[in-house]
Every structure is written in C-alpha cells, then in structure tokens.
Protein backbone atom coordinates (compact mmCIF):
# COMPACT_ATOMS: atom_id res chain seq x y z
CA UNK A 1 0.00 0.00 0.00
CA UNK A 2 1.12 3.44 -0.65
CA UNK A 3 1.25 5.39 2.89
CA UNK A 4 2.46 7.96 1.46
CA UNK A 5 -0.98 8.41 -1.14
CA UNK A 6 -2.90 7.54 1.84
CA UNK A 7 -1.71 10.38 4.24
CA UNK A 8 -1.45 13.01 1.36
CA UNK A 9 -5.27 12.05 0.46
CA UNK A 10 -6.22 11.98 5.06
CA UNK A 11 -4.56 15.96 4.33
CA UNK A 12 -6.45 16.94 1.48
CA UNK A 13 -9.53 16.11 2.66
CA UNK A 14 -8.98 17.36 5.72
CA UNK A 15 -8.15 20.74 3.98
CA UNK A 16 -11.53 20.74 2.15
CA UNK A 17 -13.27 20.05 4.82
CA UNK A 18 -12.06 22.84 6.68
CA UNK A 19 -12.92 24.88 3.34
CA UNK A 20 -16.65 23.70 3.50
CA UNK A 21 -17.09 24.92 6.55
CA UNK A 22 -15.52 28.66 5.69
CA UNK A 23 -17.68 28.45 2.90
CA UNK A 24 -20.57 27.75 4.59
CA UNK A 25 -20.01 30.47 6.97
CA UNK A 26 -19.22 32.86 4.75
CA UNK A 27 -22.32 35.40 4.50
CA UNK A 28 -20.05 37.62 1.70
CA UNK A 29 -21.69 34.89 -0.66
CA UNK A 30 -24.84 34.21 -1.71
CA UNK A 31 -27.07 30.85 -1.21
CA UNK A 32 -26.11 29.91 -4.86
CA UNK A 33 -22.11 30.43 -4.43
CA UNK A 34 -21.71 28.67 -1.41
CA UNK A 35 -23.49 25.45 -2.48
CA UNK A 36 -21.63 25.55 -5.62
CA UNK A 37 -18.25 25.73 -3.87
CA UNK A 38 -19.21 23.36 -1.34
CA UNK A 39 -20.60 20.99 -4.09
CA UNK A 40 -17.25 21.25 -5.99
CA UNK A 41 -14.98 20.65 -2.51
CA UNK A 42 -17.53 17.71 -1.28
CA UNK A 43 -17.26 16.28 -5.23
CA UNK A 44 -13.56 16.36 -4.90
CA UNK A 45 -13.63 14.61 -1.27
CA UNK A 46 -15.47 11.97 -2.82
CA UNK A 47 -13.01 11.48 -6.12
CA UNK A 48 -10.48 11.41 -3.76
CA UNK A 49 -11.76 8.71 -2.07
CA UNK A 50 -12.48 6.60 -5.10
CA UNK A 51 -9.22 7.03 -6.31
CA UNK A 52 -7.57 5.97 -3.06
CA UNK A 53 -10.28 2.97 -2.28
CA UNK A 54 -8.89 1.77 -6.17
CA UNK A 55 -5.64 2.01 -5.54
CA UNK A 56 -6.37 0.10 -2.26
CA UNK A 57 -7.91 -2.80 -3.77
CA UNK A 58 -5.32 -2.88 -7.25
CA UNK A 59 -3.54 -5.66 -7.49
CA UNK A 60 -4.82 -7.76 -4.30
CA UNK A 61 -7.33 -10.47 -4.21
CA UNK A 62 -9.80 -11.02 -7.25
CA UNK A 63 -12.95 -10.66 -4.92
CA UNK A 64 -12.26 -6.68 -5.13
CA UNK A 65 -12.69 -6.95 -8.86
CA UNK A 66 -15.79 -4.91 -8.90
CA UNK A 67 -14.82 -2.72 -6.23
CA UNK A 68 -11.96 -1.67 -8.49
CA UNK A 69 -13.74 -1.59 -11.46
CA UNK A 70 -16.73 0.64 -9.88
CA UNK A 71 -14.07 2.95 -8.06
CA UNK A 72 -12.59 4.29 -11.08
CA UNK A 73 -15.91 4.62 -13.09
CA UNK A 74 -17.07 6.94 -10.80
CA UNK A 75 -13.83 8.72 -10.63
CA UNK A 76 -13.29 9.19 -14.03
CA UNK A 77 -16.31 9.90 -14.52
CA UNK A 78 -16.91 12.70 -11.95
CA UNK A 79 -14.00 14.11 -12.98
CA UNK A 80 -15.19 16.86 -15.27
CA UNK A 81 -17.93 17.78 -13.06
CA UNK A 82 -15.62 19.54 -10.80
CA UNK A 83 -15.01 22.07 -13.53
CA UNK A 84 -18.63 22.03 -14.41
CA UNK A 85 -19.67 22.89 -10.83
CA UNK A 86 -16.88 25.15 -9.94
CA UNK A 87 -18.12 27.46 -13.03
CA UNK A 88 -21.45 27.72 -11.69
CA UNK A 89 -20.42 29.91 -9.03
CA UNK A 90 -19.94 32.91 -11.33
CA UNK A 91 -22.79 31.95 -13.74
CA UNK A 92 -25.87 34.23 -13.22
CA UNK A 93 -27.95 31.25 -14.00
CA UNK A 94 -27.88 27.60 -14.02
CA UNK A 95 -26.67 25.23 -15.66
CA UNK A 96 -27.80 24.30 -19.10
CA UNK A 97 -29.24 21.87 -20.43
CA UNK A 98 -26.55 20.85 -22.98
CA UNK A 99 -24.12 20.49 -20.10
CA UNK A 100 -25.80 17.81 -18.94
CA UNK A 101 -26.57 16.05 -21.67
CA UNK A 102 -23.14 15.91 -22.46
CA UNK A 103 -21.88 14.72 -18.33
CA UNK A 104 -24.53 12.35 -18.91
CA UNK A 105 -23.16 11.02 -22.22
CA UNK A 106 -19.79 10.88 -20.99
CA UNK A 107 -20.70 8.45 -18.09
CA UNK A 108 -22.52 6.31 -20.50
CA UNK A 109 -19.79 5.86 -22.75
CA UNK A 110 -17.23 5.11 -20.03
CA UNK A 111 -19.62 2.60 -18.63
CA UNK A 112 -20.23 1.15 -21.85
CA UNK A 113 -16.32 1.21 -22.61
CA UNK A 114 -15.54 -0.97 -19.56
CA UNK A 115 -16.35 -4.37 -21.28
CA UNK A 116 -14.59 -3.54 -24.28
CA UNK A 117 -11.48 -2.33 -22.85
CA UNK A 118 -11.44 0.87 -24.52
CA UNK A 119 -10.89 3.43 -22.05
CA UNK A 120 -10.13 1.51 -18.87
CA UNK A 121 -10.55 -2.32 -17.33
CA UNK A 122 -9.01 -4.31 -14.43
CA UNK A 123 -7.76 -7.83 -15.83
CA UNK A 124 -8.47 -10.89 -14.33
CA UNK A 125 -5.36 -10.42 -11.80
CA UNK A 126 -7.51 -7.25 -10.20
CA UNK A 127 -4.98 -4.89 -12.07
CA UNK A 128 -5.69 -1.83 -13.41
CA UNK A 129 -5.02 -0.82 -16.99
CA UNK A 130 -4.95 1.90 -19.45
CA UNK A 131 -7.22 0.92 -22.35
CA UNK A 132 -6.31 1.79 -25.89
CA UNK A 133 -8.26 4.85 -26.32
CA UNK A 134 -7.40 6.45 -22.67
CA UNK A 135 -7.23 9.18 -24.60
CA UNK A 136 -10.79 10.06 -24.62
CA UNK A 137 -10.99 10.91 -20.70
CA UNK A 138 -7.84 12.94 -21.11
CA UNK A 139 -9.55 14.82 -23.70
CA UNK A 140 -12.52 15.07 -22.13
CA UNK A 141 -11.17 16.26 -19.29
CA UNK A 142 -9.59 19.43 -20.82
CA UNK A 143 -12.12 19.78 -22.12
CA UNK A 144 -14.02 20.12 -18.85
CA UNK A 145 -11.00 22.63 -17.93
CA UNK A 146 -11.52 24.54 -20.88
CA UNK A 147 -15.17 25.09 -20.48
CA UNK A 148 -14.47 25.86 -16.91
CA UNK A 149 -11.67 28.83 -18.26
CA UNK A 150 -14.17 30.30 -20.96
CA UNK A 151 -16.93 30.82 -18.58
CA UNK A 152 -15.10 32.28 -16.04
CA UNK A 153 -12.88 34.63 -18.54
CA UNK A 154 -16.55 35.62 -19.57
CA UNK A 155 -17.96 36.17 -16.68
CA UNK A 156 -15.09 38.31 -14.97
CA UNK A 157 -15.24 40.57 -18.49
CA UNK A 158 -18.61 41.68 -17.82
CA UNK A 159 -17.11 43.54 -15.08
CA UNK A 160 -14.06 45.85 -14.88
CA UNK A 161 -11.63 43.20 -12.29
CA UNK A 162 -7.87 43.74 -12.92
CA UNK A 163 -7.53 40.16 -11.61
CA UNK A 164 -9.38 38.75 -14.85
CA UNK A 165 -6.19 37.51 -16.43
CA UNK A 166 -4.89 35.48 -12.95
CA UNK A 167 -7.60 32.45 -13.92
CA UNK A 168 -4.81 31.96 -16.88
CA UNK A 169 -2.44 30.96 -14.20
CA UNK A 170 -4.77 28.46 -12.21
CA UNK A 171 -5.61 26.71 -15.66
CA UNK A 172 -1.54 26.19 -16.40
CA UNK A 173 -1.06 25.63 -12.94
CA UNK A 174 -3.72 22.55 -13.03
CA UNK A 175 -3.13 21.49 -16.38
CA UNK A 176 0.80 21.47 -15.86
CA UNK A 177 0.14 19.21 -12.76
CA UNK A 178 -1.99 17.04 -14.54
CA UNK A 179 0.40 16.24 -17.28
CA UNK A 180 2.48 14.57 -14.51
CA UNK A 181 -0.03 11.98 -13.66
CA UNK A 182 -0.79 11.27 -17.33
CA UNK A 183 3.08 10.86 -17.98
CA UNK A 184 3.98 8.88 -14.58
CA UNK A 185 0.65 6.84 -13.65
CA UNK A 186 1.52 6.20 -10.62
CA UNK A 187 2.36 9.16 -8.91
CA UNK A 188 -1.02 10.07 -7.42
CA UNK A 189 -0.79 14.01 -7.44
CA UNK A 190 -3.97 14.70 -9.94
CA UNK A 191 -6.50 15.43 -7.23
CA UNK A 192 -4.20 16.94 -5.01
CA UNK A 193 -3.85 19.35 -7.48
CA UNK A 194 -7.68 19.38 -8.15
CA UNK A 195 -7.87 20.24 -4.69
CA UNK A 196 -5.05 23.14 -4.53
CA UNK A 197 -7.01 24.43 -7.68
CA UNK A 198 -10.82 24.41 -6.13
CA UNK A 199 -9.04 26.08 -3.46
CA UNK A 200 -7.08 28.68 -5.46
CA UNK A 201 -10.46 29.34 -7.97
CA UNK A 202 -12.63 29.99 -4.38
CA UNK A 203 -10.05 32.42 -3.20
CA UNK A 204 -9.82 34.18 -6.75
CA UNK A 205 -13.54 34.58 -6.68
CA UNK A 206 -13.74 36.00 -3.31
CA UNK A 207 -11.19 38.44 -4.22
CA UNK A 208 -13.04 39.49 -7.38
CA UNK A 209 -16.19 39.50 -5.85
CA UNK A 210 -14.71 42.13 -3.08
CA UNK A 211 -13.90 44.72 -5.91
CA UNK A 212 -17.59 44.91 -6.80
CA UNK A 213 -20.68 46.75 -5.47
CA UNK A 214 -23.31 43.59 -5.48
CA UNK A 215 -26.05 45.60 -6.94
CA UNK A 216 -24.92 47.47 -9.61
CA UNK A 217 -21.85 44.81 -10.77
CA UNK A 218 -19.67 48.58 -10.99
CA UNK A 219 -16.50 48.88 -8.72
CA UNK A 220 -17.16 49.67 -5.20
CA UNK A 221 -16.08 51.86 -3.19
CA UNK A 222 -13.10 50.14 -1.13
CA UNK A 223 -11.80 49.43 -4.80
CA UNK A 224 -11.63 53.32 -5.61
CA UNK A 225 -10.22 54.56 -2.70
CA UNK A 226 -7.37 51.94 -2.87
CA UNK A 227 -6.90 52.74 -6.29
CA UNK A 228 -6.64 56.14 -5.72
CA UNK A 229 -3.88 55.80 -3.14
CA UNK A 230 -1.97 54.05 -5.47
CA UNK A 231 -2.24 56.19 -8.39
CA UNK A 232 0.76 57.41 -10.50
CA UNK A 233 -0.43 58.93 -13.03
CA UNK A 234 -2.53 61.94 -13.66
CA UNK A 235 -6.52 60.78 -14.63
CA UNK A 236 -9.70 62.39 -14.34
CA UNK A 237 -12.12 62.06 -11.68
CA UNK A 238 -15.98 62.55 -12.53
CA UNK A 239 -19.15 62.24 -9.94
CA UNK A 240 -22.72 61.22 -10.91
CA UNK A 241 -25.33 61.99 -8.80
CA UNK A 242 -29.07 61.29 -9.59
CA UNK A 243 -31.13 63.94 -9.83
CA UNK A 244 -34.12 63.61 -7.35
CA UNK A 245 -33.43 60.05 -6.60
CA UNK A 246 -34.81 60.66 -3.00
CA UNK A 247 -38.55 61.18 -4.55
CA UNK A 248 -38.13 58.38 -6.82
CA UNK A 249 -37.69 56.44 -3.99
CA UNK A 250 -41.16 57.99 -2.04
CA UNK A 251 -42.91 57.85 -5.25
CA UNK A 252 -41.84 54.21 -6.77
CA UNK A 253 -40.43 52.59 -3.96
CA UNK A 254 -36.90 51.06 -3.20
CA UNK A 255 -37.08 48.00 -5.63
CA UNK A 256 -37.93 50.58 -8.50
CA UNK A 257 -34.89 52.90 -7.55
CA UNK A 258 -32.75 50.00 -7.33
CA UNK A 259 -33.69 49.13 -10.74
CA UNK A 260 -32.75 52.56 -11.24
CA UNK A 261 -29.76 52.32 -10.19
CA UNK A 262 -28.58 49.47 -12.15
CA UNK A 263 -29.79 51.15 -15.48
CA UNK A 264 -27.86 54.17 -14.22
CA UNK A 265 -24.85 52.25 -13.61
CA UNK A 266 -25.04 50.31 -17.08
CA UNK A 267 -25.18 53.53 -18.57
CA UNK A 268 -22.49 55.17 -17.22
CA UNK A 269 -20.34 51.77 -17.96
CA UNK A 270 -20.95 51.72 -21.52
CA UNK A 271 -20.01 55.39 -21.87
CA UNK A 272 -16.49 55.23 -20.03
CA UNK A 273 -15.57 51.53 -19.56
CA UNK A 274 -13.53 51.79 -22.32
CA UNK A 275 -11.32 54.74 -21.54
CA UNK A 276 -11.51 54.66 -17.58
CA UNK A 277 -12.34 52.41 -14.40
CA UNK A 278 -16.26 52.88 -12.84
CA UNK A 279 -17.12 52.82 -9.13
CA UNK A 280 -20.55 53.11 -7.29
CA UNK A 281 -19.28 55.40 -4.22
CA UNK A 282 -22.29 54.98 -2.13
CA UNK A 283 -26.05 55.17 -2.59
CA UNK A 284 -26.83 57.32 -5.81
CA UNK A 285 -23.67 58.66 -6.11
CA UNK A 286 -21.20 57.45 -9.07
CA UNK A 287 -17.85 58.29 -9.95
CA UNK A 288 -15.10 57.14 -13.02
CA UNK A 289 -11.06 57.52 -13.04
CA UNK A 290 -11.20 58.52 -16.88
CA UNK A 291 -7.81 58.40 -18.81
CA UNK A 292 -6.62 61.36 -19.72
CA UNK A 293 -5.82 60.72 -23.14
CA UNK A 294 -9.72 59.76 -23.61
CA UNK A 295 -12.30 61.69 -25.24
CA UNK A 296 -14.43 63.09 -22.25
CA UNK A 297 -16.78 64.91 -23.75
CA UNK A 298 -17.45 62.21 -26.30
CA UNK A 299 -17.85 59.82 -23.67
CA UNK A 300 -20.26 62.41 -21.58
CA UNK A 301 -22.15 62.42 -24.88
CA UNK A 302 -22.29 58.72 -24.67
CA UNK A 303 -23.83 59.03 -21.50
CA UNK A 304 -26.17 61.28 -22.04
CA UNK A 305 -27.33 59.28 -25.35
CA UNK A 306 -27.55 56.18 -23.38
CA UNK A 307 -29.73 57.59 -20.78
CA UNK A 308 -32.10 59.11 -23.46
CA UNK A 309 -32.31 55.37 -24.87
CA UNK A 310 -32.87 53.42 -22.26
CA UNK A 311 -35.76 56.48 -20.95
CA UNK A 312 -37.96 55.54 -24.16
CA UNK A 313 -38.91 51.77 -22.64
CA UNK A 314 -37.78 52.66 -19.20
CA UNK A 315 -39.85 56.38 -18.76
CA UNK A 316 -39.18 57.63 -14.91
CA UNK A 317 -35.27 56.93 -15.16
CA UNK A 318 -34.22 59.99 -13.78
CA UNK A 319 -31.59 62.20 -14.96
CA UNK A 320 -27.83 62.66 -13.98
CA UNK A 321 -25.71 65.48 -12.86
CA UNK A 322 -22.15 65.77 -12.99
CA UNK A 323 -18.85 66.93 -12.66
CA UNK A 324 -14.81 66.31 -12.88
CA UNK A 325 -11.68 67.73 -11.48
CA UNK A 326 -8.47 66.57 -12.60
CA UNK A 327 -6.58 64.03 -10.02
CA UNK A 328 -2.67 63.58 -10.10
CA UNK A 329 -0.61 61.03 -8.13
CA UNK A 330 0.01 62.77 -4.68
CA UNK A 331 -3.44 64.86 -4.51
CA UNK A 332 -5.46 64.52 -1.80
CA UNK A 333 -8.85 62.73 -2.90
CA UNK A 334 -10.73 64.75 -0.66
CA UNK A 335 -9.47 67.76 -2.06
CA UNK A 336 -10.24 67.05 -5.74
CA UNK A 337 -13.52 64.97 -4.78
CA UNK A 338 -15.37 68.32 -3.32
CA UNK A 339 -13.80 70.42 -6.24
CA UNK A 340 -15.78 67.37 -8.83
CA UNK A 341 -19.03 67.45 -6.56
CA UNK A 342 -18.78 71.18 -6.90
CA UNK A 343 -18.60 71.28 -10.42
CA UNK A 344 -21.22 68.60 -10.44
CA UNK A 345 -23.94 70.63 -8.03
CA UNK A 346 -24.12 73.80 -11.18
CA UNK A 347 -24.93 70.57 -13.65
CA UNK A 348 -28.14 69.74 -10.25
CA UNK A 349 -28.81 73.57 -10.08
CA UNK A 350 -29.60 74.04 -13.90
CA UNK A 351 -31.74 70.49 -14.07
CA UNK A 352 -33.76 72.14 -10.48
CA UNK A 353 -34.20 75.36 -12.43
CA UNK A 354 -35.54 73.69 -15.86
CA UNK A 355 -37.81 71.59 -13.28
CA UNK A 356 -39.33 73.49 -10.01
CA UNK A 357 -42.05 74.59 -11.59
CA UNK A 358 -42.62 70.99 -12.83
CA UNK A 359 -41.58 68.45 -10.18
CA UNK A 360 -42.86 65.47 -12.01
CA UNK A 361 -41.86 66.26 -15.26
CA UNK A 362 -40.07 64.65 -17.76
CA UNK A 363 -36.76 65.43 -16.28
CA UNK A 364 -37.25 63.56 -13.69
C-alpha cells in the first residue's frame, strides 16, 4: 500500500473540509455560491476517495474486482464535473441543459467502454489498466478545464476586475500538474492538485467578488479609494449623482430605484468603460477615473445618449448630474472629490431650475 498516497489524500480532505465549513459560513456569498463551492470541494472529497479505495484494492485479491472496477468509473467519470460545478459559481444562472446532456453522455460511454477495454478495465489479476483509447478521458477532461476557463474569462469581463487575467495561471497551474499523472501513472498528485485548484479558484472569486458593489456589478467603493492611493499617473475624476433620486424612492419605492440604479450604472459603464475604471461610491452617487488621453466629452455624450435610450422603454429613469476635477498622483482625494461634486452641483442647479415649476416632469 502506498502510505504515502494515503496520508497526502487523510490531508487533502482534511483541507476541504475545513474549506466547506468557511464556505458555509461565509455570508459575503450568496445561497447559490456557497453550495456551488461546497458541491465542488464535497465532489472532490469523494473522487479522492475513489481514487484511493482503487488504488487500495489494485492488485490484491480477485474478490475486489468490482470494487476496483466501480471505483474508477465513478472517478473518471466525476471528474469533469468539478469544472462544471466550480463554473457555476460565477454563472448568473444555471446550468444548461446541454451540459448535462453531455456529463450524462460521458458516463454512459465510459460505462459502456468498460467491457470492451477501450478506455479503462481491471484484468483478471484485479490490475488496473490503461485501455487503448485512454485518450478520450484525457480529452474530455480538458475539455471540462476549458469550459471551466471560458466561462469564467466571460464572466469576470462583464465587469471591470484587474484580476481577470490570474484564472490563466490556475488553468496552467492545473493542467501542468496534470500532465504529470498522465506521464507517470503512478504518482497520485492529480487530485491533489484538483484540490489546490478548487481552493485557489474559491479564493480568486472572493477576491473578485470584493472589488464589486453587489447591486450594480460597478466597482465599489473600497476598490476606488485603494486605487486612488496608489495612483501614478494623472486621470480624471468625474461624480454622478441622480437627480431627485430621494422622490423616486417615495414615489416608486426602493425596488424601482434599485432598478434605477442598475440602469444608471449600465449607462455610465458603456459610456467610459472603455477609456476609464467605474465605481458606485455609495447610494446614488457614481464616480469614473477617466484616462486622460480619452475623449471626455465624447464619452459624456455617450452618456447622455444612453440615458435618453434606455428612458424611451424605461420612462421615470431619472436624470444625472455631474462633474470632474483633474486628479494627479500625490493629490489629496478629498481635495479634488469636493472640487468634482462642486462642479457637479451647477450641472443639479440648472436640471432644479428647468424643473421646479414641474416636479414630475419629464426630467425627472
């Protein structure tokens, strides 16, 4: 027996185990996330097992046939659901159809493989074996690693995260790792590296998640201000505030000025994404680090284009004030923050004038 398999595999699921229960107690998540991180970690617990239970039972008496056999069916044939489930946690929705279809498929075939050798089999000594076309689970299983990179890299590029291009370095990391298992069979380091990777993916997603305001999906707050005292280089800071968002709230309700808030903060991300970095400060209040270089006032045009567009199907989104100051490495935020919101307040004074005498007007 190898003791030295057996302890690494007591460690590693000790380690997720530990990891379920941080999971499960932390309330930074939603419902959704944590079940899908604690479904990955218990999923890769119970490969874990498998694989050690098989390499147990290999090459001892030829009562454990089946319990070899059955072992590394289910292994190999969880085996891309770890990437399947570990995607799900930055997936908006479920998980589709198609995806199932095709785990479902996958287990079919490797069952039906087993008589004819194809993939896997244990001979009559209780041995395992590589079958001829072993190849198949490899490539199934980048596969499973490559669905699991594309739907994170699009998931992290709906948002503005600076850490988008880190999942690069998990996937070599894993993959790299992987190659030595496939090369040397028997040194058992695959799901310890599984393991290090579930791990690695949970804490990249908690850091990404931290940089974002949960309702709007802009930059938050923390994420400016840190950004700001690590600026060196000379940018432009605007403020949005929304006009009258305080009635629209009385009037509507706070689900409807939530909703307004989204729409505000897509708006104002389509505009200057592309030039500049977008934060929700706090409440109604917006602000964007705009290159210098960039186009402002094409990009306030943008804005204001946007807002008119989305108005026609969505009619009480209100309108938007602001303002900018120029921000250099060194300056104090504070400084050129009240110097923006000033600017910003004659932008509120000329909308109140155009609308006192009509305070549920159209420019609402």
């Amino acid at each position: 027996m190898d003791y030295y398999f057996l302890v690494i595999t007591i460690i590693d699921i000790f380690v997720l185990g530990i990891m379920c229960v941080f999971i499960r107690h932390n309330e930074a998540l939603t419902l959704r996330q944590r079940r899908c991180f604690i479904g990955s970690f218990i999923l890769i617990i119970a490969i874990s097992v498998f694989e050690l239970v098989s390499t147990i039972v290999d090459n001892t008496s030829t009562s454990f046939i089946w319990i070899n056999i059955i072992t590394n069916y289910l292994g190999f044939g969880l085996t891309p659901a770890v990437s399947i489930c570990l995607s799900l946690t930055l997936r908006e929705k479920g998980i589709s159809r198609t995806i199932i279809a095709a785990q479902l498929a996958y287990m079919v075939l490797l069952g039906l493989s087993i008589p004819s050798e194809l993939i896997f089999y244990v001979d009559e000594n209780n041995r395992y074996m590589r079958g001829e076309f072993f190849g198949i689970y490899i490539f199934i299983y980048f596969i499973s690693v490559i669905y699991l990179l594309v739907s994170t890299v699009r998931a992290v590029s709906i948002y503005q995260s600076k850490s988008k291009n880190f999942i690069y370095l998990i996937a070599v990391f894993l993959l790299l790792c992987t190659m030595i298992q496939i090369i040397f069979p028997h040194v058992h380091v695959s799901w310890a590296c599984v393991s290090l990777l579930a791990i690695l993916y949970a804490t990249y997603c908690n850091i990404f998640w931290q940089q974002l305001d949960s309702l709007t999906g802009l930059l938050n707050q923390s994420s400016f201000l840190n950004r700001t005292l690590s600026l060196d280089h000379e940018t432009v800071l605007i403020i949005f505030d929304i006009d009258d968002f305080k009635w629209i709230n009385d009037t509507y309700g706070h689900t409807v000025g939530d909703e307004c808030l989204k729409e505000v903060a897509a708006c104002i991300k389509k505009a200057y994404s592309d030039d500049g970095l977008c934060y929700r400060y706090g409440g109604d209040e917006f602000c964007v680090l705009l290159d210098t270089d960039a186009d402002k006032e094409a990009c306030d045009r943008a804005l204001i284009n946007e807002l008119e567009a989305r108005r026609k199907k969505y009619s009480i989104l209100p309108y938007i004030s602001f303002g900018s100051a120029v921000f250099s490495a060194g300056d104090d935020i504070k400084r050129v923050k009240d110097l923006a919101d000033s600017n910003m307040y004659q932008m509120k004074k000329q909308h109140k004038t155009r609308t006192i005498n009509n305070p549920e007007g159209e420019n609402r």
